[in-house]
PDB file of N, CA and C in Angstrom:
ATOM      1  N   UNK A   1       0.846  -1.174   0.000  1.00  0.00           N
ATOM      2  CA  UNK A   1       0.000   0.000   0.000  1.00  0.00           C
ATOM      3  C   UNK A   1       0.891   1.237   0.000  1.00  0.00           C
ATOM      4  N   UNK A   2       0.587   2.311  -0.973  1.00  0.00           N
ATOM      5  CA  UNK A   2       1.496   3.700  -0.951  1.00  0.00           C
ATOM      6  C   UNK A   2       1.680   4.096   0.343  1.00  0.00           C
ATOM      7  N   UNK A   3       2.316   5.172   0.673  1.00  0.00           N
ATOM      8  CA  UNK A   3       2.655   5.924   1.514  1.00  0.00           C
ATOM      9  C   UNK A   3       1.835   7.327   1.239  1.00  0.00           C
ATOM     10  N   UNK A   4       1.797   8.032   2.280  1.00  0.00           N
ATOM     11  CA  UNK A   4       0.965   9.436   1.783  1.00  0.00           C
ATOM     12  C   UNK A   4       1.705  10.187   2.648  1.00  0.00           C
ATOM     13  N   UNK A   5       1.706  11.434   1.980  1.00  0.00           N
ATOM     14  CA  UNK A   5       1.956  12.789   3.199  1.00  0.00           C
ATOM     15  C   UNK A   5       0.802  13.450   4.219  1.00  0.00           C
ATOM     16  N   UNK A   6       0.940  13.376   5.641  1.00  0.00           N
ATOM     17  CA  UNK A   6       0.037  13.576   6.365  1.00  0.00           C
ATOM     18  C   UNK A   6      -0.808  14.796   6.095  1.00  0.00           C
ATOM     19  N   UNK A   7      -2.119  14.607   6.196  1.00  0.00           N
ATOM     20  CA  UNK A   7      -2.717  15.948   5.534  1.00  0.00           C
ATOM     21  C   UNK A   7      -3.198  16.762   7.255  1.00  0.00           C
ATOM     22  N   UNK A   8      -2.864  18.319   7.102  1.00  0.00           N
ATOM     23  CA  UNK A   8      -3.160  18.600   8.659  1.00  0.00           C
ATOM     24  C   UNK A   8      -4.316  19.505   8.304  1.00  0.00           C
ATOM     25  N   UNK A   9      -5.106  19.710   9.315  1.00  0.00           N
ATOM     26  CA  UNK A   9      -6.654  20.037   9.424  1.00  0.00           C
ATOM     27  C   UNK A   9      -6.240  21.403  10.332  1.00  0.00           C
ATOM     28  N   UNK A  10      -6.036  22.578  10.608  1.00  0.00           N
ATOM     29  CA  UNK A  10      -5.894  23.436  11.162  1.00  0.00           C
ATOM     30  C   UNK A  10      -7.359  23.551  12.369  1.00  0.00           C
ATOM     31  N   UNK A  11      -7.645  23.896  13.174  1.00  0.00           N
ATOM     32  CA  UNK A  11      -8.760  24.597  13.816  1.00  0.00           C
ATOM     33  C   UNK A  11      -8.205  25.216  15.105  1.00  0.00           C
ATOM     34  N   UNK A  12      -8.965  26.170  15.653  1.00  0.00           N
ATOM     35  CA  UNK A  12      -9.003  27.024  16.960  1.00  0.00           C
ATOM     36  C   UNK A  12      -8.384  26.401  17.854  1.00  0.00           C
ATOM     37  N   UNK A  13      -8.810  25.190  18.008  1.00  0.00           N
ATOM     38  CA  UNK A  13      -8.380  24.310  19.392  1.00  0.00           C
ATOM     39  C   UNK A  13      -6.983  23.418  19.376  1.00  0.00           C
ATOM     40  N   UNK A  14      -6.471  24.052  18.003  1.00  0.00           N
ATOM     41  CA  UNK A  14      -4.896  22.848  17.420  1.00  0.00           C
ATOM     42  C   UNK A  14      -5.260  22.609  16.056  1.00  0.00           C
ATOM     43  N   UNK A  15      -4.970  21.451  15.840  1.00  0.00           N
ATOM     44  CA  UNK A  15      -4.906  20.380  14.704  1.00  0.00           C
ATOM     45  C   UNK A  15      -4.978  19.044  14.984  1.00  0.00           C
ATOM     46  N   UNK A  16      -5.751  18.407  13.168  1.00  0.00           N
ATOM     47  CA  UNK A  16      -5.441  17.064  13.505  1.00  0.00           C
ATOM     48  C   UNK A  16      -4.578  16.705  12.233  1.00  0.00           C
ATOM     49  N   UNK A  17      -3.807  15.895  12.632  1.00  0.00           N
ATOM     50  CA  UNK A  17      -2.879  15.484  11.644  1.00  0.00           C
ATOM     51  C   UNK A  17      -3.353  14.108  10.877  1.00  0.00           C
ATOM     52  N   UNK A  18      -3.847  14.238   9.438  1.00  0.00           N
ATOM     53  CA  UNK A  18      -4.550  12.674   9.460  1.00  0.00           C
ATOM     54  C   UNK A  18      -3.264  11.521   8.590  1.00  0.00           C
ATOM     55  N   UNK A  19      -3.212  10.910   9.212  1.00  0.00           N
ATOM     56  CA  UNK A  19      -2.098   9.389   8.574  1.00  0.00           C
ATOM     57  C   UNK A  19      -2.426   8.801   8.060  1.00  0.00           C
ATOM     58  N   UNK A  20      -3.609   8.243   7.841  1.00  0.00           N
ATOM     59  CA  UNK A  20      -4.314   7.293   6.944  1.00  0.00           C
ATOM     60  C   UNK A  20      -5.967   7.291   7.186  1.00  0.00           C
ATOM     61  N   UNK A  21      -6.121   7.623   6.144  1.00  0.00           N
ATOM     62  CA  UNK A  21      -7.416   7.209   6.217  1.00  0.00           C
ATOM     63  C   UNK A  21      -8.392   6.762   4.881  1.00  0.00           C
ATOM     64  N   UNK A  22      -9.353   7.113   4.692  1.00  0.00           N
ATOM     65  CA  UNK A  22      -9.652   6.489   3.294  1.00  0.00           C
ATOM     66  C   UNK A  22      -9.647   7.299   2.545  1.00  0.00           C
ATOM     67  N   UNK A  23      -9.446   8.779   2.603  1.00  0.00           N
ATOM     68  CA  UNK A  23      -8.751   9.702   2.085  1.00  0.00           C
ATOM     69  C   UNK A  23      -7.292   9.667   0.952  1.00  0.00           C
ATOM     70  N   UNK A  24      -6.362   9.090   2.237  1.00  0.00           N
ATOM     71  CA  UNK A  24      -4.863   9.024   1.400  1.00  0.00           C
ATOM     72  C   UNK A  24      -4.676   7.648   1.132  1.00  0.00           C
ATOM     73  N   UNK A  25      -5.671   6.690   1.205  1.00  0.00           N
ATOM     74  CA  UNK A  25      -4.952   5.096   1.416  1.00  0.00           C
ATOM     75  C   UNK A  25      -6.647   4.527   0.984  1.00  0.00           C
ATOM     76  N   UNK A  26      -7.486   4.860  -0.268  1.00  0.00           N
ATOM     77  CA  UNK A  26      -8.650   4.600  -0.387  1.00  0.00           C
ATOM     78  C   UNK A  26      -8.728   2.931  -0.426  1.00  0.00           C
ATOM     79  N   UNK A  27     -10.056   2.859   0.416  1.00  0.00           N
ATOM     80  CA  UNK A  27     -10.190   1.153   0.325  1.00  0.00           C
ATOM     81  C   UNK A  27      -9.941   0.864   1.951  1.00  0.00           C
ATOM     82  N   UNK A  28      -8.876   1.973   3.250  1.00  0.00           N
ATOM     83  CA  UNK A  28      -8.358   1.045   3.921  1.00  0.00           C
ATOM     84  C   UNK A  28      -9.668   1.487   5.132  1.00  0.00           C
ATOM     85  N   UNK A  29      -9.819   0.578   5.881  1.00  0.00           N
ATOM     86  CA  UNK A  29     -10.837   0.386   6.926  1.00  0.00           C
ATOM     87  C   UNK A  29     -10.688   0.927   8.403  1.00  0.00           C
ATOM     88  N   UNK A  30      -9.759   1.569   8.436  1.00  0.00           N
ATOM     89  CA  UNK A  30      -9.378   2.186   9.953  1.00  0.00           C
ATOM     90  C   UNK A  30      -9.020   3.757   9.568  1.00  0.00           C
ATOM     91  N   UNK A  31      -9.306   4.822  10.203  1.00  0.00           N
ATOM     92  CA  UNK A  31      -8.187   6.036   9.986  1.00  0.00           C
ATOM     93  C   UNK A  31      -7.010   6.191  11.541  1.00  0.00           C
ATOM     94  N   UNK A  32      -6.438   6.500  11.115  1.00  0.00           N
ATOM     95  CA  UNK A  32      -5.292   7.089  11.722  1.00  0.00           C
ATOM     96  C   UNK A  32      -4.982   8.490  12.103  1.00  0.00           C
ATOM     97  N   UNK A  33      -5.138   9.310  13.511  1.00  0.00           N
ATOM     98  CA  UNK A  33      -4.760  10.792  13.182  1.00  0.00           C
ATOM     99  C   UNK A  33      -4.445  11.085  14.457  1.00  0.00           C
ATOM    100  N   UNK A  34      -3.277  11.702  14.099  1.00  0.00           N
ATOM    101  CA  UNK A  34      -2.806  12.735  15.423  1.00  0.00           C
ATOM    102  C   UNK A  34      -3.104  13.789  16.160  1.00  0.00           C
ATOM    103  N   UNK A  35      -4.089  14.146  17.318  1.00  0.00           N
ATOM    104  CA  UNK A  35      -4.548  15.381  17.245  1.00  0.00           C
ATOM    105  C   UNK A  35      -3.245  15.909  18.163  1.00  0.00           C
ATOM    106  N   UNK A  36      -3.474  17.410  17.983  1.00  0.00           N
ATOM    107  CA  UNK A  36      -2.619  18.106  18.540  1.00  0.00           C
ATOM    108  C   UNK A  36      -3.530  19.133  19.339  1.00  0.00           C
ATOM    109  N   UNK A  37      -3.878  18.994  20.765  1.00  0.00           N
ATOM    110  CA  UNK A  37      -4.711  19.919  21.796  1.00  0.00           C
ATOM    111  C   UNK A  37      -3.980  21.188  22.298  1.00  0.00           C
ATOM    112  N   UNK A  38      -4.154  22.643  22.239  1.00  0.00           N
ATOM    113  CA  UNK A  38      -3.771  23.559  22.825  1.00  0.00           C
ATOM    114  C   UNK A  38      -4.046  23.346  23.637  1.00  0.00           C
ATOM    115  N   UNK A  39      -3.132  23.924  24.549  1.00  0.00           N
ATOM    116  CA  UNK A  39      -3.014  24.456  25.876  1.00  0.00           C
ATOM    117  C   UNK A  39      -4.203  25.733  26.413  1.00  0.00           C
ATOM    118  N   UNK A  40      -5.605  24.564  27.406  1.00  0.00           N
ATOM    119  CA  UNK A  40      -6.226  25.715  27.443  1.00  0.00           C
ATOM    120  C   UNK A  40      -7.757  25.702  26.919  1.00  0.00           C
ATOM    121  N   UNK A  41      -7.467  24.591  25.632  1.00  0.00           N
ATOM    122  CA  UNK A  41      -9.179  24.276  24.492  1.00  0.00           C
ATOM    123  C   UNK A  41      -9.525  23.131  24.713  1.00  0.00           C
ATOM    124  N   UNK A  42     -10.359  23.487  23.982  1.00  0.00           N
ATOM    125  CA  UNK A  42     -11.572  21.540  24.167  1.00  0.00           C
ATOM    126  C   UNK A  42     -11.628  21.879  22.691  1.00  0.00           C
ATOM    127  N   UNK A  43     -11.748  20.291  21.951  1.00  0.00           N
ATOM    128  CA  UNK A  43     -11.991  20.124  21.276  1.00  0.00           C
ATOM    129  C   UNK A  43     -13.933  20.321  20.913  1.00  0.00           C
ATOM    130  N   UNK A  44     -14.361  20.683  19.999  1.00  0.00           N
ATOM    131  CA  UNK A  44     -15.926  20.329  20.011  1.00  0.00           C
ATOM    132  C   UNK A  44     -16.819  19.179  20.715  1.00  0.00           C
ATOM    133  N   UNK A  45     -17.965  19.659  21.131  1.00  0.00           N
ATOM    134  CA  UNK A  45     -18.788  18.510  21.243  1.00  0.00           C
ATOM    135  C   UNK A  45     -18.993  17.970  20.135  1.00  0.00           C
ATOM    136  N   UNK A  46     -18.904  16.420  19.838  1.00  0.00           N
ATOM    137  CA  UNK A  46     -19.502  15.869  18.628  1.00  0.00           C
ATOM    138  C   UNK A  46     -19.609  14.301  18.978  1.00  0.00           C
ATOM    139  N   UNK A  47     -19.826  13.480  17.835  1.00  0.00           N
ATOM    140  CA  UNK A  47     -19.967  12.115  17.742  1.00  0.00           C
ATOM    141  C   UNK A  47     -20.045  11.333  16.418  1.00  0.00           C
ATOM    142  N   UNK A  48     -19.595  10.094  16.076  1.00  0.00           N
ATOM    143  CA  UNK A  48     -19.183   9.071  15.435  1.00  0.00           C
ATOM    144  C   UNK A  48     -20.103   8.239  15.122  1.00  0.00           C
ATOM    145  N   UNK A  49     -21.263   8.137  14.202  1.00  0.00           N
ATOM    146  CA  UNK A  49     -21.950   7.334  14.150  1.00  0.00           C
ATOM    147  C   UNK A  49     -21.554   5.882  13.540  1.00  0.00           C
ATOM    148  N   UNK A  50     -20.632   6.043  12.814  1.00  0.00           N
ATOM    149  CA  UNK A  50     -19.657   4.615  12.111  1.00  0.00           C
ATOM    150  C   UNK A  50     -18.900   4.279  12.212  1.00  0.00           C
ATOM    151  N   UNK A  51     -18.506   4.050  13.341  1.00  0.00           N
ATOM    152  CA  UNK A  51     -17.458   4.161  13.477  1.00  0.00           C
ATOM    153  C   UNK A  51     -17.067   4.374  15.727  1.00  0.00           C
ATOM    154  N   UNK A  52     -16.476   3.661  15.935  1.00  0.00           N
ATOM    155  CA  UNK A  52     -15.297   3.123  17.265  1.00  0.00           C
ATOM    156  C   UNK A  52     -14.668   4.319  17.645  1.00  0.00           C
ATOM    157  N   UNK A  53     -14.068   5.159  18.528  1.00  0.00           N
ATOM    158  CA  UNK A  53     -12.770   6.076  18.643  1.00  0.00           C
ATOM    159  C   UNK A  53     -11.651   5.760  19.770  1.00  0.00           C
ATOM    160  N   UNK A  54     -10.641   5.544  19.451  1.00  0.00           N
ATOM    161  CA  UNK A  54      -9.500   4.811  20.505  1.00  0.00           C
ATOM    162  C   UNK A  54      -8.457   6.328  20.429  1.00  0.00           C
ATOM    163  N   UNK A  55      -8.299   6.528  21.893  1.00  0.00           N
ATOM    164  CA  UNK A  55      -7.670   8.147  22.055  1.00  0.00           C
ATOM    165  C   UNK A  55      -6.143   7.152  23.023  1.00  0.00           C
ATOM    166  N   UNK A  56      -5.306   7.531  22.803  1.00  0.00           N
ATOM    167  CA  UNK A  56      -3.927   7.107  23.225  1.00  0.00           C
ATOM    168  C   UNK A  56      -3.728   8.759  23.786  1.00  0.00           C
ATOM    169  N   UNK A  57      -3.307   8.670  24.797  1.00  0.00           N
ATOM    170  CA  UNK A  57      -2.179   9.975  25.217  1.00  0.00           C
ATOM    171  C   UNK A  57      -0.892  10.120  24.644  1.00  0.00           C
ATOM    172  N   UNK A  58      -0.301  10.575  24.362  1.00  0.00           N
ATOM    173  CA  UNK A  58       1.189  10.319  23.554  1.00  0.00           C
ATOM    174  C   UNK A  58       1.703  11.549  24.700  1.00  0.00           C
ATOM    175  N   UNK A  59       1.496  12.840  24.736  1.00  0.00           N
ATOM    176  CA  UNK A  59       2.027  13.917  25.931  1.00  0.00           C
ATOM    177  C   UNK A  59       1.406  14.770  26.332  1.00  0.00           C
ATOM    178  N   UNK A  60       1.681  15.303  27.601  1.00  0.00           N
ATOM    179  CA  UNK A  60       0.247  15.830  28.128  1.00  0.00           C
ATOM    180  C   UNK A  60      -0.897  15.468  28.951  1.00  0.00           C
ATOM    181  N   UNK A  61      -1.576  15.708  28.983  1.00  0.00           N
ATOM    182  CA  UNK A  61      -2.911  15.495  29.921  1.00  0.00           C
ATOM    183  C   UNK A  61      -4.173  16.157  29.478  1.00  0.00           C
ATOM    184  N   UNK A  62      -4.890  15.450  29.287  1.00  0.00           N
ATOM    185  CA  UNK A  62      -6.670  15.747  28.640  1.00  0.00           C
ATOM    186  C   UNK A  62      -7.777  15.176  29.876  1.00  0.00           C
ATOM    187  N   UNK A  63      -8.859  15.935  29.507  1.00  0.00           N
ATOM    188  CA  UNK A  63     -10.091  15.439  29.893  1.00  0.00           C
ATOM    189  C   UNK A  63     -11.020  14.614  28.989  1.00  0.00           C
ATOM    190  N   UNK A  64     -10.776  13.880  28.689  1.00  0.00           N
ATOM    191  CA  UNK A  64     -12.416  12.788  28.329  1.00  0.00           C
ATOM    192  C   UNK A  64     -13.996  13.433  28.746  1.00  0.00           C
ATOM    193  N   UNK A  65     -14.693  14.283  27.732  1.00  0.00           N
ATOM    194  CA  UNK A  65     -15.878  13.964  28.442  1.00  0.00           C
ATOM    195  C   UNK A  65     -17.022  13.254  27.774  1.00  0.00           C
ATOM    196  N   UNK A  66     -17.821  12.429  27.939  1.00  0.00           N
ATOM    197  CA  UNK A  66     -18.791  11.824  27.197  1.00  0.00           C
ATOM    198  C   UNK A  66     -19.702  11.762  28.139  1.00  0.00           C
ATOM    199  N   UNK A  67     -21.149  12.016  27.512  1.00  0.00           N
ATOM    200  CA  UNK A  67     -22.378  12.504  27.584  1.00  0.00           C
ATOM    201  C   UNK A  67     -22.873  10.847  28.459  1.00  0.00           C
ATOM    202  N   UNK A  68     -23.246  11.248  29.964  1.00  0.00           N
ATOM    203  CA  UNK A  68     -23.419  10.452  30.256  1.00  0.00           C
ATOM    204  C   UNK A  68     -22.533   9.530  31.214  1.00  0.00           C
ATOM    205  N   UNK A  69     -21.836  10.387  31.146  1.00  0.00           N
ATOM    206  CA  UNK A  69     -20.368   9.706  31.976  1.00  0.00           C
ATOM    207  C   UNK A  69     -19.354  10.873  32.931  1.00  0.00           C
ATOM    208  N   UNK A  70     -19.073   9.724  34.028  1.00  0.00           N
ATOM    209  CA  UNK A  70     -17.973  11.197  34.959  1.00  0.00           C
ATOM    210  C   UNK A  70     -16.782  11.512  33.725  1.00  0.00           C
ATOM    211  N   UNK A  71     -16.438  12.791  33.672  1.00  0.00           N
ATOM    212  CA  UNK A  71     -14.937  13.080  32.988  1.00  0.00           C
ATOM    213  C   UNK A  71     -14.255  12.364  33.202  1.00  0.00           C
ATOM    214  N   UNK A  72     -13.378  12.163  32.404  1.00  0.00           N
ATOM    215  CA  UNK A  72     -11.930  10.757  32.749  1.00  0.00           C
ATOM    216  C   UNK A  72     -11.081  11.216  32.561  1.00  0.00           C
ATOM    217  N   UNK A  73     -10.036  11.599  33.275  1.00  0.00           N
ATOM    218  CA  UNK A  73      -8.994  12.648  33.150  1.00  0.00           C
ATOM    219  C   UNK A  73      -7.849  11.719  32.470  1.00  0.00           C
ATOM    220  N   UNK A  74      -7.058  12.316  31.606  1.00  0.00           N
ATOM    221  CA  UNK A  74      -6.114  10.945  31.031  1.00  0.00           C
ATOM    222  C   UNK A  74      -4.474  11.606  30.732  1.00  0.00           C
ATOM    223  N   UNK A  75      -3.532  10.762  31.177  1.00  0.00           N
ATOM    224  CA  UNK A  75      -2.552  11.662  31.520  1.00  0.00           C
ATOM    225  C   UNK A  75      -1.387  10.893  29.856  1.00  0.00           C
ATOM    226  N   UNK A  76      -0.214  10.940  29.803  1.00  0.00           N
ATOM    227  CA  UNK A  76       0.271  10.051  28.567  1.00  0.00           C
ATOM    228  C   UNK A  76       0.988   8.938  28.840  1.00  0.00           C
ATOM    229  N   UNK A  77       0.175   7.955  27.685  1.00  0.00           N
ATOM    230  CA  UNK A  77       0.424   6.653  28.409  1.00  0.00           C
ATOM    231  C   UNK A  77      -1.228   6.468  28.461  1.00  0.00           C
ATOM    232  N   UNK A  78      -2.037   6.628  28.733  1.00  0.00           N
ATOM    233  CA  UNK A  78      -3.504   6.058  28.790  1.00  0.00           C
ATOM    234  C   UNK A  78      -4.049   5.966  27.763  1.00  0.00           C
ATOM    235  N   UNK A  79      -5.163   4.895  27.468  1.00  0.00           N
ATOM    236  CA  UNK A  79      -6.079   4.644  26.199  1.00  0.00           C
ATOM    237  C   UNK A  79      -7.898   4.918  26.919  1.00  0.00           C
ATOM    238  N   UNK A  80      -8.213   4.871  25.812  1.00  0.00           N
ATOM    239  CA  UNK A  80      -9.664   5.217  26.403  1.00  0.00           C
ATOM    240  C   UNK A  80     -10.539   4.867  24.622  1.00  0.00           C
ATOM    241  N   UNK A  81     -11.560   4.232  25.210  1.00  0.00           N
ATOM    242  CA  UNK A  81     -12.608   3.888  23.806  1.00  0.00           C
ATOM    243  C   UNK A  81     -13.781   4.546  24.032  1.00  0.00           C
ATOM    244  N   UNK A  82     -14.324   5.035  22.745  1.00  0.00           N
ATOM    245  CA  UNK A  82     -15.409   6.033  22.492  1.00  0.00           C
ATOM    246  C   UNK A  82     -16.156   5.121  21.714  1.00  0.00           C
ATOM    247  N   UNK A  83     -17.315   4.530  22.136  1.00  0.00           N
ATOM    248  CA  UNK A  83     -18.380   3.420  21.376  1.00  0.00           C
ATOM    249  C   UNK A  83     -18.967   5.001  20.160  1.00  0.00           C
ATOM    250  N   UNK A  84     -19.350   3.864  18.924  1.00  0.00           N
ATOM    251  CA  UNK A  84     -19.952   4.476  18.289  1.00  0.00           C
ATOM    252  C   UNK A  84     -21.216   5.434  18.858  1.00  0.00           C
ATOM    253  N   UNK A  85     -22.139   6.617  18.358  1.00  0.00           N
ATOM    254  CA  UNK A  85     -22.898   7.280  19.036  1.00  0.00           C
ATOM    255  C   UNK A  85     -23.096   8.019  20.218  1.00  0.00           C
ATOM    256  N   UNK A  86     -22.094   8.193  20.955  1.00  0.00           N
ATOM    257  CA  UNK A  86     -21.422   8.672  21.966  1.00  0.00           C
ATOM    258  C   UNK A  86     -21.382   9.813  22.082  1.00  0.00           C
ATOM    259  N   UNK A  87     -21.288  10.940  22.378  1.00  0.00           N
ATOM    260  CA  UNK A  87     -21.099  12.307  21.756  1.00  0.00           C
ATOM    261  C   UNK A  87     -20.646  12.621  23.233  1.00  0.00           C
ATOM    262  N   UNK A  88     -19.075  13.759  23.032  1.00  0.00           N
ATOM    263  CA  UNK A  88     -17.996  13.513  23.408  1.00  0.00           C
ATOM    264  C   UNK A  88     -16.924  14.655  23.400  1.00  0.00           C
ATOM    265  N   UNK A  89     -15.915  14.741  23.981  1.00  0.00           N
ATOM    266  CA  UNK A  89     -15.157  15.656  23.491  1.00  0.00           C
ATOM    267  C   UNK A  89     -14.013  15.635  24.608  1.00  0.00           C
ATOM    268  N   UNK A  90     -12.641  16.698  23.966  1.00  0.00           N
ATOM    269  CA  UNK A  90     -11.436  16.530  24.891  1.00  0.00           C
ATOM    270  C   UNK A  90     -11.301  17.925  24.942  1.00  0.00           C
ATOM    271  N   UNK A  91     -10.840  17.967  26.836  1.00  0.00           N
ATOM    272  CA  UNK A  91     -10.412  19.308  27.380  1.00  0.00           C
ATOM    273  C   UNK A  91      -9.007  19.120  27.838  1.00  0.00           C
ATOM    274  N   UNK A  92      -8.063  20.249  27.484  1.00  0.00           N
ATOM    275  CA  UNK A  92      -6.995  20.339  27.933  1.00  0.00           C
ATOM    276  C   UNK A  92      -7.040  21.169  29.070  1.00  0.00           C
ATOM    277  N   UNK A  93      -6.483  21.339  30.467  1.00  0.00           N
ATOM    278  CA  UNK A  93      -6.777  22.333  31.341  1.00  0.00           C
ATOM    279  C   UNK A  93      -5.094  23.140  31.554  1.00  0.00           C
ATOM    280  N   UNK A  94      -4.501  22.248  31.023  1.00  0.00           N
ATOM    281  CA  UNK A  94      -2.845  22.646  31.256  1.00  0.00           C
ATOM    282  C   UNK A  94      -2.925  23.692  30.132  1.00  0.00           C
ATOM    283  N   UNK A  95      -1.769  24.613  30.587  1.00  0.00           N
ATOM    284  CA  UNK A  95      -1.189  25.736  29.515  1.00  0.00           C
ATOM    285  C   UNK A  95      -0.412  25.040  28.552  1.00  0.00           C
ATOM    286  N   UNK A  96       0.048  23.800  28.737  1.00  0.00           N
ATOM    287  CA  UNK A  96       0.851  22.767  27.571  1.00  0.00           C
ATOM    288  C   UNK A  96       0.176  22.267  26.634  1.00  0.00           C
ATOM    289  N   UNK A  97       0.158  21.883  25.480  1.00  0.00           N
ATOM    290  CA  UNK A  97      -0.240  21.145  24.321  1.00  0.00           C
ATOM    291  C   UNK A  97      -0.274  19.646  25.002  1.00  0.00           C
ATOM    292  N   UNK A  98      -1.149  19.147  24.288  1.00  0.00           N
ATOM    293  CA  UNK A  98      -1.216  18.043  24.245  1.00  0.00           C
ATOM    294  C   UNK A  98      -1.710  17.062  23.134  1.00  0.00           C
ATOM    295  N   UNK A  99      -0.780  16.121  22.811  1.00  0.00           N
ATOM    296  CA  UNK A  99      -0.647  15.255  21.560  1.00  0.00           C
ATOM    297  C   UNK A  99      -1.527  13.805  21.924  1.00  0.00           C
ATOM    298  N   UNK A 100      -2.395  13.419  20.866  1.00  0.00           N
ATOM    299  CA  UNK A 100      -3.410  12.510  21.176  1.00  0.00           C
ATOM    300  C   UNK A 100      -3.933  11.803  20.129  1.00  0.00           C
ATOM    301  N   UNK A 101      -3.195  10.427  20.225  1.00  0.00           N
ATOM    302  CA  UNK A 101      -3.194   9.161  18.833  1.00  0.00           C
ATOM    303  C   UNK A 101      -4.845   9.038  18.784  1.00  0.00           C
ATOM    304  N   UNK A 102      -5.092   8.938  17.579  1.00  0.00           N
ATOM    305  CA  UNK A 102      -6.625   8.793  17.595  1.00  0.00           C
ATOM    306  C   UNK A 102      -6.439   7.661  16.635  1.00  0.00           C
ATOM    307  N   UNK A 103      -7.219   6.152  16.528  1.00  0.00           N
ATOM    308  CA  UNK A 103      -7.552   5.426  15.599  1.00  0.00           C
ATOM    309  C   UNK A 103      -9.127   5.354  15.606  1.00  0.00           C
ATOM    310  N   UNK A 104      -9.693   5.084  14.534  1.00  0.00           N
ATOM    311  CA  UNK A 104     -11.110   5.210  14.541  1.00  0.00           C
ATOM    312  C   UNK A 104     -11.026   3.673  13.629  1.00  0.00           C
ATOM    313  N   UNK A 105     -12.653   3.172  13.801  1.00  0.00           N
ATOM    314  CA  UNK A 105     -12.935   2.060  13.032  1.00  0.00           C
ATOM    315  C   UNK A 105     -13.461   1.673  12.063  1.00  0.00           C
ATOM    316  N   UNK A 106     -13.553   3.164  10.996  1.00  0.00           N
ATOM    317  CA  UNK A 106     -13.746   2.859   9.871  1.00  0.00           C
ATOM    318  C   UNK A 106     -12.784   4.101   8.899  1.00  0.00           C
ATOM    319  N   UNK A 107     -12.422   3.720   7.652  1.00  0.00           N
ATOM    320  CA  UNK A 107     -11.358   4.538   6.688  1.00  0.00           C
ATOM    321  C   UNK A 107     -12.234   5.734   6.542  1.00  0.00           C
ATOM    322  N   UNK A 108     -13.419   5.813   6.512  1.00  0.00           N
ATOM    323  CA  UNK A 108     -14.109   7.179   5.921  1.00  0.00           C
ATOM    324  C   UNK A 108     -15.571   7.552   7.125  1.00  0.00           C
ATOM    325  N   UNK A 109     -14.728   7.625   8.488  1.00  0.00           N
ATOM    326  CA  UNK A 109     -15.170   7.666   9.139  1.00  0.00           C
ATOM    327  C   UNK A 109     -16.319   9.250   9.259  1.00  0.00           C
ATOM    328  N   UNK A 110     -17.241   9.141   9.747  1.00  0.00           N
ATOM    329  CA  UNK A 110     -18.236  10.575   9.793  1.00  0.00           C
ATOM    330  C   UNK A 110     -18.272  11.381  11.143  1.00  0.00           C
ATOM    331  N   UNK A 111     -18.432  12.620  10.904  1.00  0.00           N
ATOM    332  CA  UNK A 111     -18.463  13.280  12.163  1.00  0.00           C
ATOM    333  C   UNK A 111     -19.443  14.270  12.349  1.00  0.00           C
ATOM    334  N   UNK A 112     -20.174  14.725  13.418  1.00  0.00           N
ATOM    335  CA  UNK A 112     -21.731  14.983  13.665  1.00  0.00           C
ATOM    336  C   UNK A 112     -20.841  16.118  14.669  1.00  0.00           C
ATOM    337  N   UNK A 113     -20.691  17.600  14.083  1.00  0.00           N
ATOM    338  CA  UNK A 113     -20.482  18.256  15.315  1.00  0.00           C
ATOM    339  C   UNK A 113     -22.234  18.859  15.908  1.00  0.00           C
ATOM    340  N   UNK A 114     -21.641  18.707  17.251  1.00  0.00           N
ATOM    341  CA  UNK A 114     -22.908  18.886  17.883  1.00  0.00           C
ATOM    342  C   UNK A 114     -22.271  20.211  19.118  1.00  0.00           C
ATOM    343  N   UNK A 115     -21.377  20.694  18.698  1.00  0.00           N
ATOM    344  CA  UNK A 115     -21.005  22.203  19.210  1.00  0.00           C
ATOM    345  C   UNK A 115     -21.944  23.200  19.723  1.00  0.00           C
ATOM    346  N   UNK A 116     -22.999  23.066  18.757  1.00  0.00           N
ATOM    347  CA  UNK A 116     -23.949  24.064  19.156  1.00  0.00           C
ATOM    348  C   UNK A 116     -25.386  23.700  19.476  1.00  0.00           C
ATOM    349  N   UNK A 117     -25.226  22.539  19.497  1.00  0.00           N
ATOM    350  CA  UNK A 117     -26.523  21.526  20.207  1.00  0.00           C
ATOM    351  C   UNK A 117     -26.627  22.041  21.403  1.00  0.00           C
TER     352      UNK A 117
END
């Protein structure tokens, strides 16, 4: 399978860096992406209807919150799974960035921001 150059997604709260997905690697069944959390933001409320979300800490420290659930504070080094339909989101409270492996469970995975829900 080719190789691709990571495509990065700019927004308010950082970036996500995407590695594979069915985007650069059409056909493949998982995406791959690096988010990158400012120091300070939450990512949007939203949710995954097709899709699994597996959050790795790589550096840093985040909040987990999902609808329905206590916050899960997650430091690097921790994993955490987001069931499909879930609606969800990550807070950084540190002035540091924080870097956060995301695999999802499908290549052309969908996303439902619910920001202003």
């Amino acid at each position: 399978m080719p190789t691709a150059i990571p495509r990065i997604e700019e927004q308010s709260w950082g970036h996500m860096e995407w590695l594979a997905d069915h985007a650069s690697h059409p056909g493949v069944r998982a995406s791959l992406a690096k988010m990158v959390l400012n120091g300070k933001e939450a990512s949007p409320r939203h949710r995954h209807d097709t899709c699994a979300e597996i959050l790795h800490v790589l550096t840093g420290a985040v909040t987990l919150h999902v609808d329905g659930e206590d916050p899960k504070p997650l430091v690097a080094g921790a994993t955490a799974v987001v069931p499909p339909y879930k609606s969800h989101w990550l807070s950084n409270a540190s002035a540091a960035q924080a870097d956060v492996m995301i695999a999802y469970s499908s290549g052309n995975r969908d996303y439902v921001d619910l920001s202003a829900a």
